[in-house]
C-alpha atoms as a PDB file:
ATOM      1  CA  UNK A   1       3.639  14.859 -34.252  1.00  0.00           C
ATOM      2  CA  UNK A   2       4.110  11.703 -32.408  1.00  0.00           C
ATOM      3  CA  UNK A   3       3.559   8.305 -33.740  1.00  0.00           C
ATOM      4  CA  UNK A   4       0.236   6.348 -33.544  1.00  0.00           C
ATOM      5  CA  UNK A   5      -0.616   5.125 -30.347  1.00  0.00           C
ATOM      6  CA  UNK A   6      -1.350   1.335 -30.063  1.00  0.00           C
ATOM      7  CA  UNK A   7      -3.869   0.163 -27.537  1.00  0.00           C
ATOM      8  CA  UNK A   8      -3.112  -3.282 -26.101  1.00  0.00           C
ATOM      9  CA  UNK A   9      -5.586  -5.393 -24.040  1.00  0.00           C
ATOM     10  CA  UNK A  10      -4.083  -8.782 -24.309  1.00  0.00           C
ATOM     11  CA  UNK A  11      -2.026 -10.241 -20.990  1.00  0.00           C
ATOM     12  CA  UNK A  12       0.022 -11.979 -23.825  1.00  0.00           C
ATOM     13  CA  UNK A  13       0.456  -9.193 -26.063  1.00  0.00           C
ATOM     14  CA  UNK A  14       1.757  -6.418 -23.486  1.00  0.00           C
ATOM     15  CA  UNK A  15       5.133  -8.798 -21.907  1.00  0.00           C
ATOM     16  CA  UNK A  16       6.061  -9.002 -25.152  1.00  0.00           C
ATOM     17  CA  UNK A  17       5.349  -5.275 -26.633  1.00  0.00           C
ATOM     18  CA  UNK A  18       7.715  -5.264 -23.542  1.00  0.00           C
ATOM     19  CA  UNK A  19      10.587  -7.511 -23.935  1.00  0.00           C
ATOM     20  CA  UNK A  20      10.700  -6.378 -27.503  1.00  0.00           C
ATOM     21  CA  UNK A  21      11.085  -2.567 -26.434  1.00  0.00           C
ATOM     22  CA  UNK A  22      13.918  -4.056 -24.041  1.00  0.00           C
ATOM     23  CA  UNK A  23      15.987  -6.148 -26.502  1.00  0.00           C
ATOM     24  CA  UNK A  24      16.408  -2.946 -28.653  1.00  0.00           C
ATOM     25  CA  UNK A  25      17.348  -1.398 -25.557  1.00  0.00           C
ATOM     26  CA  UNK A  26      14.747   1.473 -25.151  1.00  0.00           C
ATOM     27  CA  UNK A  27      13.570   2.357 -21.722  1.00  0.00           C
ATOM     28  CA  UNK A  28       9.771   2.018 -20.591  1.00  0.00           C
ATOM     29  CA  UNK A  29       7.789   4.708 -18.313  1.00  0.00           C
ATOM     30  CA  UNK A  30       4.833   3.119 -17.013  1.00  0.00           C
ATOM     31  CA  UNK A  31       1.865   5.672 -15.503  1.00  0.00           C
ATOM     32  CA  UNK A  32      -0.852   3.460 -14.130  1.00  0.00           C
ATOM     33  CA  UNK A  33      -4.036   4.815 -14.119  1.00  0.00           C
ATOM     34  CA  UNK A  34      -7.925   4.282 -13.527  1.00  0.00           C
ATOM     35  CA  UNK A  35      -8.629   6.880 -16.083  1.00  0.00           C
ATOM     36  CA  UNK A  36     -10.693   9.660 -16.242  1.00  0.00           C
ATOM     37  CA  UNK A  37      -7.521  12.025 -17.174  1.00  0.00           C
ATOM     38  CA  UNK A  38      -7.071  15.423 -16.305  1.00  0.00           C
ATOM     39  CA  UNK A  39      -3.761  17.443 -15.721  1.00  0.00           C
ATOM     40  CA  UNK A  40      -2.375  15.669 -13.206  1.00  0.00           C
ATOM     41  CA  UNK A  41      -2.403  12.487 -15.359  1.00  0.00           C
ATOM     42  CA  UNK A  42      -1.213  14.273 -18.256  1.00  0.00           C
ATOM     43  CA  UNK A  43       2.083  15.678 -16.319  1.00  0.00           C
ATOM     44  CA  UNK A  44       2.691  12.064 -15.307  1.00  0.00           C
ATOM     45  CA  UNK A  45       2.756  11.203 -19.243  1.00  0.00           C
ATOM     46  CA  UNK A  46       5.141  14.391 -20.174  1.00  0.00           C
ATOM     47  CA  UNK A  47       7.079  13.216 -17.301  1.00  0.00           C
ATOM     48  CA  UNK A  48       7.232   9.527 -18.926  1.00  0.00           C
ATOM     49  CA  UNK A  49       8.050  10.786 -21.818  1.00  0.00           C
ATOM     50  CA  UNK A  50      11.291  13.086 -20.373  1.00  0.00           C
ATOM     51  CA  UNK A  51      12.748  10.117 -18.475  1.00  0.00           C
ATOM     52  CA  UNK A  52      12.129   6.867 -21.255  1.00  0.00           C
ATOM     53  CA  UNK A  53      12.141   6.338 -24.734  1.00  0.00           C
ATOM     54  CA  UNK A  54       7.871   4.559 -24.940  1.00  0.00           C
ATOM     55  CA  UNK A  55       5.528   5.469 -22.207  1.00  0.00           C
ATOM     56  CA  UNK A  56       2.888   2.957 -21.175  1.00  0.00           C
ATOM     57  CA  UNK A  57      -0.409   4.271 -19.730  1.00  0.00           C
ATOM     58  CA  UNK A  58      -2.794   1.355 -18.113  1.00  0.00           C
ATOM     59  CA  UNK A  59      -6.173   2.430 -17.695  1.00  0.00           C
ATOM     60  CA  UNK A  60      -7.854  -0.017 -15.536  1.00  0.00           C
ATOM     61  CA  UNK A  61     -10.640   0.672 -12.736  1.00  0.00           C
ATOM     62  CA  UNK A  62      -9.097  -1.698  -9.945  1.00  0.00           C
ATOM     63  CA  UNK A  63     -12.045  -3.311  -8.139  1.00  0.00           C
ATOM     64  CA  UNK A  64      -9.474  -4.554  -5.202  1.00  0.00           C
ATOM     65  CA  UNK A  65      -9.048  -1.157  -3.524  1.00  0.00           C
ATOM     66  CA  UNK A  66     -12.198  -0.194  -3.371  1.00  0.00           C
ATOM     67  CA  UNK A  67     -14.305  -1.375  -0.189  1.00  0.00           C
ATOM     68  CA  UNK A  68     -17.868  -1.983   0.407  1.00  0.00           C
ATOM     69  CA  UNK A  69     -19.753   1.142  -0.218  1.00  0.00           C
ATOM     70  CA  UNK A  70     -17.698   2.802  -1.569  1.00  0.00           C
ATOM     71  CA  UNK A  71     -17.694   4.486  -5.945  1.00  0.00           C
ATOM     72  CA  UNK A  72     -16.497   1.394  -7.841  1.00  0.00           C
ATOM     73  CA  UNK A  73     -19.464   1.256  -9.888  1.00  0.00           C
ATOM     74  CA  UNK A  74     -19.968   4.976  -9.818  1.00  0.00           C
ATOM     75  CA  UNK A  75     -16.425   6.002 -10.533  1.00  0.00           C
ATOM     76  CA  UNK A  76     -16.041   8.262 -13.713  1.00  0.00           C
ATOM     77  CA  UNK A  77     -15.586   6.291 -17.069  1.00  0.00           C
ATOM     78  CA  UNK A  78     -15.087   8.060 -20.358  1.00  0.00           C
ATOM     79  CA  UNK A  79     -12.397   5.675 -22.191  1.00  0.00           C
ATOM     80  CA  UNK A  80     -13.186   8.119 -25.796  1.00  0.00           C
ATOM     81  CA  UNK A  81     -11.980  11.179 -23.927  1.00  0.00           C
ATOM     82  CA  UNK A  82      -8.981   9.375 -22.238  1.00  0.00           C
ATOM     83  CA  UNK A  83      -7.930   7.685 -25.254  1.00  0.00           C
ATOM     84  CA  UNK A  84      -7.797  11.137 -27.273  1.00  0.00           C
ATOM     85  CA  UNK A  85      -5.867  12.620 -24.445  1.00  0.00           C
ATOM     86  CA  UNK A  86      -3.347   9.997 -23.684  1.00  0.00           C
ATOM     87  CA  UNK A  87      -2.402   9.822 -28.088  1.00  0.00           C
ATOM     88  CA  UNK A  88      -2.284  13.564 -28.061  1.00  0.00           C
ATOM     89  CA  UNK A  89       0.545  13.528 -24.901  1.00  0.00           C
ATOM     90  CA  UNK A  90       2.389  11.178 -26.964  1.00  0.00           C
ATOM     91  CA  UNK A  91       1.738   8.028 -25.602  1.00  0.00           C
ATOM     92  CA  UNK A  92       2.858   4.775 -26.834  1.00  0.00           C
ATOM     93  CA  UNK A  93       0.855   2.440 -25.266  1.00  0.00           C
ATOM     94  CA  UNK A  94      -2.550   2.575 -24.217  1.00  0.00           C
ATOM     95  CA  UNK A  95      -2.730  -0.709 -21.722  1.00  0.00           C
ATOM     96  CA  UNK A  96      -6.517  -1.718 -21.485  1.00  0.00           C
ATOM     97  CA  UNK A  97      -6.747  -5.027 -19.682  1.00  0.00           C
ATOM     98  CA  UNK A  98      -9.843  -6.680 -18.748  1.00  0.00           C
ATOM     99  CA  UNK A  99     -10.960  -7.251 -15.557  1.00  0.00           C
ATOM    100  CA  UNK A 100     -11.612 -11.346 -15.934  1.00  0.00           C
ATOM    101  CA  UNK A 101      -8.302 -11.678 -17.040  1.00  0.00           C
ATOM    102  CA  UNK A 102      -6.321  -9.534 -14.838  1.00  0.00           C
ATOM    103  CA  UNK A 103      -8.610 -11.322 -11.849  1.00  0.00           C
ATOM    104  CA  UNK A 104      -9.468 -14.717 -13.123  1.00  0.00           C
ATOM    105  CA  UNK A 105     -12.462 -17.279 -11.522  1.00  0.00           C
ATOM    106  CA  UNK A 106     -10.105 -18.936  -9.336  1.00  0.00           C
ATOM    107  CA  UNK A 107      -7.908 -15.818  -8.425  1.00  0.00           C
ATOM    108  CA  UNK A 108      -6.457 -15.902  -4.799  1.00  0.00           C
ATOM    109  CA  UNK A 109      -2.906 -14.264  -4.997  1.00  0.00           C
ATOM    110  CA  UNK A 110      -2.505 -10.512  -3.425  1.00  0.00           C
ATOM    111  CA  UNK A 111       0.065  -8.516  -2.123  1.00  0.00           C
ATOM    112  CA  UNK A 112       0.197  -6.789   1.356  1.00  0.00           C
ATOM    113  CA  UNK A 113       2.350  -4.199   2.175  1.00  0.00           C
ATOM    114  CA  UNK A 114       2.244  -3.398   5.973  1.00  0.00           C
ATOM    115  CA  UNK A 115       2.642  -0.767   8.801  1.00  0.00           C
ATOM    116  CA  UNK A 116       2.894   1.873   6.079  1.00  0.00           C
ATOM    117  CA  UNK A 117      -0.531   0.890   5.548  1.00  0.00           C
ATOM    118  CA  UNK A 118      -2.010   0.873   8.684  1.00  0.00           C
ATOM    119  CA  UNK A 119      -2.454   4.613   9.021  1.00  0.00           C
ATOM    120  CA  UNK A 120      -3.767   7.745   7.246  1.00  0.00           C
ATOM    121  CA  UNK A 121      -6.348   5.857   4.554  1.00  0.00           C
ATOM    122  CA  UNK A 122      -5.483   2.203   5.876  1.00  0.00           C
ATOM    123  CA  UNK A 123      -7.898   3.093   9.117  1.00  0.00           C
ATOM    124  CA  UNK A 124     -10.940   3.963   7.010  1.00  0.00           C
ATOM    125  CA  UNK A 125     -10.388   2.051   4.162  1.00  0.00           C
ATOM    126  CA  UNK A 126      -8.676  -1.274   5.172  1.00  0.00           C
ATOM    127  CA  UNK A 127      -8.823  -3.255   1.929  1.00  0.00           C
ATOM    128  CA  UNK A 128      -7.163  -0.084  -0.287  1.00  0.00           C
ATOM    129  CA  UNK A 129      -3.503  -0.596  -0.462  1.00  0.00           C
ATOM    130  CA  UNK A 130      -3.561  -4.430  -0.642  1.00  0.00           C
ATOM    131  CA  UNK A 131      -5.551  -3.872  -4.351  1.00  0.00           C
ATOM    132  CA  UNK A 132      -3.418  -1.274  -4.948  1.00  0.00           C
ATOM    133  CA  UNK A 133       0.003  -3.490  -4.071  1.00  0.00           C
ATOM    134  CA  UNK A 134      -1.774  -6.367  -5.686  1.00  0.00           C
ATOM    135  CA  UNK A 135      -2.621  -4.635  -9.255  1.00  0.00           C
ATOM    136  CA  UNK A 136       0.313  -2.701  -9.148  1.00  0.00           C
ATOM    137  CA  UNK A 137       2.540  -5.518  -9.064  1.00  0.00           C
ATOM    138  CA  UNK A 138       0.889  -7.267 -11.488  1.00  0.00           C
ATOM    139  CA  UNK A 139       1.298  -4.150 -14.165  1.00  0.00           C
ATOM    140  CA  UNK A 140       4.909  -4.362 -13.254  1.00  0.00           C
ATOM    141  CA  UNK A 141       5.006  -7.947 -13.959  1.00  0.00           C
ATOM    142  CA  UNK A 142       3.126  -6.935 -17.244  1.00  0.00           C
ATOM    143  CA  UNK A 143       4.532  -3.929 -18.603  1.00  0.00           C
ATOM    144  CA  UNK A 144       8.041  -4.452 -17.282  1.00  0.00           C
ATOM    145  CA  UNK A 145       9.118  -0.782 -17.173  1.00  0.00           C
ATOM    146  CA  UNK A 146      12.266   1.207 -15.957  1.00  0.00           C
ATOM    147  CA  UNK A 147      10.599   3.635 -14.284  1.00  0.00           C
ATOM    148  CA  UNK A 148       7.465   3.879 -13.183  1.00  0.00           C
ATOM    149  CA  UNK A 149       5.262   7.222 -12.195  1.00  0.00           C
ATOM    150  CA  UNK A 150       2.535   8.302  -9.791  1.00  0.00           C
ATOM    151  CA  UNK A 151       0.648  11.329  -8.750  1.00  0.00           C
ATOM    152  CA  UNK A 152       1.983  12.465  -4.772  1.00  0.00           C
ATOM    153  CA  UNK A 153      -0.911  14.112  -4.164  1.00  0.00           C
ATOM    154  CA  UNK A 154      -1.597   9.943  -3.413  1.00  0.00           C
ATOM    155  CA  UNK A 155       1.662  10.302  -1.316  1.00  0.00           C
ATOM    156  CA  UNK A 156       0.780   7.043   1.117  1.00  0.00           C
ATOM    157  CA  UNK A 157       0.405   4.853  -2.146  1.00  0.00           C
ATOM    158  CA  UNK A 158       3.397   5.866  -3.385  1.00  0.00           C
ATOM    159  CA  UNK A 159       5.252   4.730  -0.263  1.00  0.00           C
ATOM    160  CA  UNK A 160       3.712   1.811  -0.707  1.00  0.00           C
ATOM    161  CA  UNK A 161       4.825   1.221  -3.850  1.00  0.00           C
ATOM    162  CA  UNK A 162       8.491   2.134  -3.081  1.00  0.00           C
ATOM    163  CA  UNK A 163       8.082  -0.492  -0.176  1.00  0.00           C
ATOM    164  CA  UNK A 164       6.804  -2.920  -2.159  1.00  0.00           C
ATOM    165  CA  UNK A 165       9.449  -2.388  -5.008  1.00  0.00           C
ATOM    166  CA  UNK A 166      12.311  -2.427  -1.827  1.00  0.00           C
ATOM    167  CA  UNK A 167      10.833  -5.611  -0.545  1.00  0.00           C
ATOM    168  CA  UNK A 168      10.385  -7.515  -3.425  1.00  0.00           C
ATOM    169  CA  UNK A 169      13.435  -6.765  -5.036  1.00  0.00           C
ATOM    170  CA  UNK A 170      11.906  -5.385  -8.228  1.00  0.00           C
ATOM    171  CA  UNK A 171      14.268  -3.872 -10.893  1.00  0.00           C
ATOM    172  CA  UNK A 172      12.875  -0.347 -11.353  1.00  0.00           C
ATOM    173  CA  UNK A 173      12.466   3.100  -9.973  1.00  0.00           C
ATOM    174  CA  UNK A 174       9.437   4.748  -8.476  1.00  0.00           C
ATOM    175  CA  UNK A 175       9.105   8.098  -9.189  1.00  0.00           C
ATOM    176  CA  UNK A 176       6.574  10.141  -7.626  1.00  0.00           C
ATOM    177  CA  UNK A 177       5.374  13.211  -9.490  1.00  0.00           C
ATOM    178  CA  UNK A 178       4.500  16.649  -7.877  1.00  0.00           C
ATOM    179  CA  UNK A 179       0.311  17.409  -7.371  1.00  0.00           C
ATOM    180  CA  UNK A 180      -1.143  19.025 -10.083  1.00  0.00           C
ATOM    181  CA  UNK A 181      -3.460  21.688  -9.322  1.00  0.00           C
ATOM    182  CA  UNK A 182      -6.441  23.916 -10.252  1.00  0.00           C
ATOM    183  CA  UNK A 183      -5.979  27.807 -10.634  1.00  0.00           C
ATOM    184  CA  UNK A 184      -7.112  28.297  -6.810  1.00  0.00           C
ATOM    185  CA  UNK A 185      -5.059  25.834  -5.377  1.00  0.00           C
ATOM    186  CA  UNK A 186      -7.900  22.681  -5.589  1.00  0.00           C
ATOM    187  CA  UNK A 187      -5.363  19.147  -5.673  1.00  0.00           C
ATOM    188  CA  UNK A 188      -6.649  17.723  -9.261  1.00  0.00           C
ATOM    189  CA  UNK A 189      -9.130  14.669  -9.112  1.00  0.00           C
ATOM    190  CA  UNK A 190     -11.100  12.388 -11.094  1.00  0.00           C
ATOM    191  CA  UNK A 191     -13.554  12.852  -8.351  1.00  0.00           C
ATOM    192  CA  UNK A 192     -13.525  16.415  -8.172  1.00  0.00           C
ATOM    193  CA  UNK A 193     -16.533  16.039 -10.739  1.00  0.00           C
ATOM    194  CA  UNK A 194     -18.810  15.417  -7.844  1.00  0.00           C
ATOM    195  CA  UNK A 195     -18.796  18.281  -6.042  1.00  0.00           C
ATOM    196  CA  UNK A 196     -21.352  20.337  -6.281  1.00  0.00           C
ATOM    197  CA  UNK A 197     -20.177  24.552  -6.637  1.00  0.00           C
ATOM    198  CA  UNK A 198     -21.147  24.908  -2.970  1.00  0.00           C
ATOM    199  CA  UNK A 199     -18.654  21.562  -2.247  1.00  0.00           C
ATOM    200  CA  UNK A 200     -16.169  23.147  -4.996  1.00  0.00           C
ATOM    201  CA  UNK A 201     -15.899  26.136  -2.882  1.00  0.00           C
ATOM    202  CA  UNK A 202     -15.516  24.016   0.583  1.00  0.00           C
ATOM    203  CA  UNK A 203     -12.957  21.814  -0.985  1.00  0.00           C
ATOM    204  CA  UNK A 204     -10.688  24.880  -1.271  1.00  0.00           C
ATOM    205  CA  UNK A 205     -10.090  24.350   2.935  1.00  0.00           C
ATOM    206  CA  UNK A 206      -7.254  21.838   1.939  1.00  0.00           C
ATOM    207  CA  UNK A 207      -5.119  23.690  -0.012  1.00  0.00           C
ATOM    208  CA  UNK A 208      -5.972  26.566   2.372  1.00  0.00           C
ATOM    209  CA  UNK A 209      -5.147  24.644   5.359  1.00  0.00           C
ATOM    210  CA  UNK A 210      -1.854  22.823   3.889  1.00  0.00           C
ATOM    211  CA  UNK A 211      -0.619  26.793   3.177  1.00  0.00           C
ATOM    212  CA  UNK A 212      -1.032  28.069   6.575  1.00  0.00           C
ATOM    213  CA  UNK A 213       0.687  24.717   7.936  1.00  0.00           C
ATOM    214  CA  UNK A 214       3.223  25.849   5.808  1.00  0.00           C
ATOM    215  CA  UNK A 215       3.450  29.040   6.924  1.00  0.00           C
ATOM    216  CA  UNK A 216       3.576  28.466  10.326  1.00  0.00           C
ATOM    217  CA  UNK A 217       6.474  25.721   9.687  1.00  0.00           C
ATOM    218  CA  UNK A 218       8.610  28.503   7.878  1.00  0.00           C
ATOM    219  CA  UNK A 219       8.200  30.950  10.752  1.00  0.00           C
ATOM    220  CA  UNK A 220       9.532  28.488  13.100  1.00  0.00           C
ATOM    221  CA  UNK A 221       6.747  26.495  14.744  1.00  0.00           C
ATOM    222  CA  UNK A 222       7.540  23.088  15.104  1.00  0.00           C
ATOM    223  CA  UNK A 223       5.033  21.091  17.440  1.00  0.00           C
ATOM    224  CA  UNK A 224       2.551  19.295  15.489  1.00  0.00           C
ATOM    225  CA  UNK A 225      -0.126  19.934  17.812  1.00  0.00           C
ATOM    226  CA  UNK A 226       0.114  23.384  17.270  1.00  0.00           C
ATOM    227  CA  UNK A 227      -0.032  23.368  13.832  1.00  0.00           C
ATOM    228  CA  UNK A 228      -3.176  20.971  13.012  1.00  0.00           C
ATOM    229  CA  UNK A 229      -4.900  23.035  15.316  1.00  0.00           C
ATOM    230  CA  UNK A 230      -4.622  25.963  13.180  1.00  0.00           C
ATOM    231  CA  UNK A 231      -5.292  23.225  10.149  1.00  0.00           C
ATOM    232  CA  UNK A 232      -8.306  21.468  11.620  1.00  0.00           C
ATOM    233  CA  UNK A 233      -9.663  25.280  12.344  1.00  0.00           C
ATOM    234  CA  UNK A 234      -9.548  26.055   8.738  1.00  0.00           C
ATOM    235  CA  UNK A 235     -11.075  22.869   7.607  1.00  0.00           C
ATOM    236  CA  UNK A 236     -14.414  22.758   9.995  1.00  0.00           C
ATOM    237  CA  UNK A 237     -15.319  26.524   9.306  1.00  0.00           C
ATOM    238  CA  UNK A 238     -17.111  24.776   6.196  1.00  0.00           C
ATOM    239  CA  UNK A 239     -20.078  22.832   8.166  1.00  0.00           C
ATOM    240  CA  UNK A 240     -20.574  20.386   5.275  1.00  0.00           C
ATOM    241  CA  UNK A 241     -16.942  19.016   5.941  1.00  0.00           C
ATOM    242  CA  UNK A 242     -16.493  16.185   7.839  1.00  0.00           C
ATOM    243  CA  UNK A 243     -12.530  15.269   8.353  1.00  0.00           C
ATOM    244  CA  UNK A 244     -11.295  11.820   8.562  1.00  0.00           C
ATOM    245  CA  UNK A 245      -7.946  12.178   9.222  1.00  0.00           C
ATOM    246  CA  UNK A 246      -5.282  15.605   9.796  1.00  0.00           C
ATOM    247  CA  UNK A 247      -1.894  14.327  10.441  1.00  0.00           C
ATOM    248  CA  UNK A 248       1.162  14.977  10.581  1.00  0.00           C
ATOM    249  CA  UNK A 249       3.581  11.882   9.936  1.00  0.00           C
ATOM    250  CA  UNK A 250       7.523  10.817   9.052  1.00  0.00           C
ATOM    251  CA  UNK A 251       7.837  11.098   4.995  1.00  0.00           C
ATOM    252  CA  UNK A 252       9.337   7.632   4.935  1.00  0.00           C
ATOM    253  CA  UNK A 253       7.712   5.645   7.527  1.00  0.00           C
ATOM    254  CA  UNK A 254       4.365   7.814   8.019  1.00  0.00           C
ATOM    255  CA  UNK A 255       4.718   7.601  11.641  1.00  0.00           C
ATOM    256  CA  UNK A 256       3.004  10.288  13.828  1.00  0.00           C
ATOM    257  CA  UNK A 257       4.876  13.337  14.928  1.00  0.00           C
ATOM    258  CA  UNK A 258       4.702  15.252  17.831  1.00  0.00           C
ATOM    259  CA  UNK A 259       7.818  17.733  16.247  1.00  0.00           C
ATOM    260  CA  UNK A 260       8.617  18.474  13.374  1.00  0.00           C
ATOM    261  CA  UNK A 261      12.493  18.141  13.150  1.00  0.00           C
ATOM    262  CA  UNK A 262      13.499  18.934  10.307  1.00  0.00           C
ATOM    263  CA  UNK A 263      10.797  17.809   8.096  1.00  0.00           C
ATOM    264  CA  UNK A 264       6.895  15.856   8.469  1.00  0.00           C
ATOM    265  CA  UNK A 265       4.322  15.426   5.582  1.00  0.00           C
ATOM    266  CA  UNK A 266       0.982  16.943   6.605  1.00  0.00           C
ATOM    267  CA  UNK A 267      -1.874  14.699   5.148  1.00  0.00           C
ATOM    268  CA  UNK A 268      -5.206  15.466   4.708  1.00  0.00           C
ATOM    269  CA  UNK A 269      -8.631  13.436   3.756  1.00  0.00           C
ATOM    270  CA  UNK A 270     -12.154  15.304   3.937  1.00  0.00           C
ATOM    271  CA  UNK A 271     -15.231  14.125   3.544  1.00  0.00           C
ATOM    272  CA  UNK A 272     -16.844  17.513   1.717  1.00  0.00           C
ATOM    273  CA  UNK A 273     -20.150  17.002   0.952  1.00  0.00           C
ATOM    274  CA  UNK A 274     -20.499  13.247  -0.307  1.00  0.00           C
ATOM    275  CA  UNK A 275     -16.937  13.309  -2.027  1.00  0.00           C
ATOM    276  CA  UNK A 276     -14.099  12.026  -0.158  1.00  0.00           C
ATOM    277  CA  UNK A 277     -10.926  14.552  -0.777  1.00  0.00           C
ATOM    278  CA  UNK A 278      -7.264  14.068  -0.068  1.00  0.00           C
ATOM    279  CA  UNK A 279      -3.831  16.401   0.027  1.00  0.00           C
ATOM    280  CA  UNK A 280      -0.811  16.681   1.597  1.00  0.00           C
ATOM    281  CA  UNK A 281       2.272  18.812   1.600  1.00  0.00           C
ATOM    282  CA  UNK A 282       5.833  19.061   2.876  1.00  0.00           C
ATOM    283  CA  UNK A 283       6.389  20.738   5.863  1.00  0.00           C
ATOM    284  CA  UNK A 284      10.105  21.888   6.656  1.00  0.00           C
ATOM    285  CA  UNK A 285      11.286  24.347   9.215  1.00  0.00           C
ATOM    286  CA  UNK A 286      13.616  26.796   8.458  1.00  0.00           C
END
């Protein structure tokens, strides 16, 4: 059994939850969230929970990185279920803030991270990674953990992140976590609740499409023309799917690549149906 979990909401509270943990000289695991949990977010608790002695999950729906027109208000909320979940993974902290606190009246501070920005999601969503930098670093400031842990299936915003955390000269580690899937290879996603079974079976495309880029990398092929046009094949025998970006890109810099020598990051994001998908996967050659 592990110990009650506490939920905090308090901007006061948490730094000192915090500096408490610190003085006795146990290490924090922070897992930021926007809730909704499923697998994936439950392997980035066990994972918090291998690597620190308290693991902090904030569950906050960031209104920064979404843009206009896009599921803020319709994004999945079920704070009952997610509670339940993150106290039976063993969670210490459950960090709740609230939005006019975190953002206040007269808020005007945010933090940019660029050129790893500006491609793959930055060119159709422009105003993502600066909410996601800003609230980030803000939970950092808050929760003041060792180590913190994200999902790679989000593989540009944990660049990001590491940039950020490089540039800023913040004292902990970014881990990012492997992608958590379903039985037939779907990446895990709050959103995934919106497809409809037709979608559901056109979503499989990705994880279709990152396996035969993956093949094709093992046999030997390394032009990454070549290969996404074997990927982008896969992806529009589905009519409904409409693909925003296919790339293949540096796994440090996410710079385009025309070879792949010895290793590139294909990343995906599909439109399928209404609901706006997104994978990746490591591609080395043998």
């Amino acid at each position: 059994m592990f110990p009650a979990m506490e939920i905090i909401q308090d901007l006061k509270v948490m730094p000192h939850w915090a500096d408490t943990q610190r003085r006795t000289g146990r290490t924090i695991a922070l897992v930021p969230t926007m809730g909704f949990f499923h697998s994936g977010h439950l392997s980035l608790m066990n994972h918090g929970r291998e690597m620190a002695d308290r693991v902090v999950v904030s569950l906050f729906v960031n209104p920064l990185q979404f843009g206009a027109g896009e599921d803020f208000e319709k994004y999945p909320r079920d704070f009952g279920r997610d509670r339940q979940l993150a106290e039976e993974a063993g969670v210490d902290i459950l960090f709740t803030p609230r939005h006019q606190d975190l953002y206040p009246e007269d808020y005007q501070t945010y933090v940019s991270v660029e050129r790893v920005t500006n491609g793959l999601c930055g060119v159709s969503r422009p105003v993502h990674f600066r909410g996601v930098a800003t609230v980030v670093c803000k939970l950092f400031q808050l929760v003041k953990p060792h180590k913190a842990i994200f999902g790679l299936k989000d593989y540009q915003q944990v660049v990001t992140i590491k940039q950020m955390v490089r540039d800023l000269n913040m004292d902990l580690e970014v881990i990012g976590s492997p992608t958590v899937r379903e039985a037939d290879g779907l990446a895990m996603s709050s959103r995934n609740v919106y497809l409809s079974s037709e979608d559901r079976m056109a979503a499989l495309s990705l994880s279709q499409s990152l396996s035969a880029a993956q093949k094709r990398c093992r046999e030997g092929e390394r032009g990454a023309g070549s290969i996404l046009a074997e990927v982008i094949r896969i992806l529009t025998r589905h009519p409904g799917n409409r693909i925003d970006y296919a790339k293949i890109v540096h796994p440090h810099t996410l710079k385009e690549l025309e070879t792949i020598n010895p290793r590139g990051i294909l990343a995906l994001a599909v439109r399928v149906g209404k609901t706006r998908l997104i994978d990746n996967c490591l591609l080395e050659v043998d």
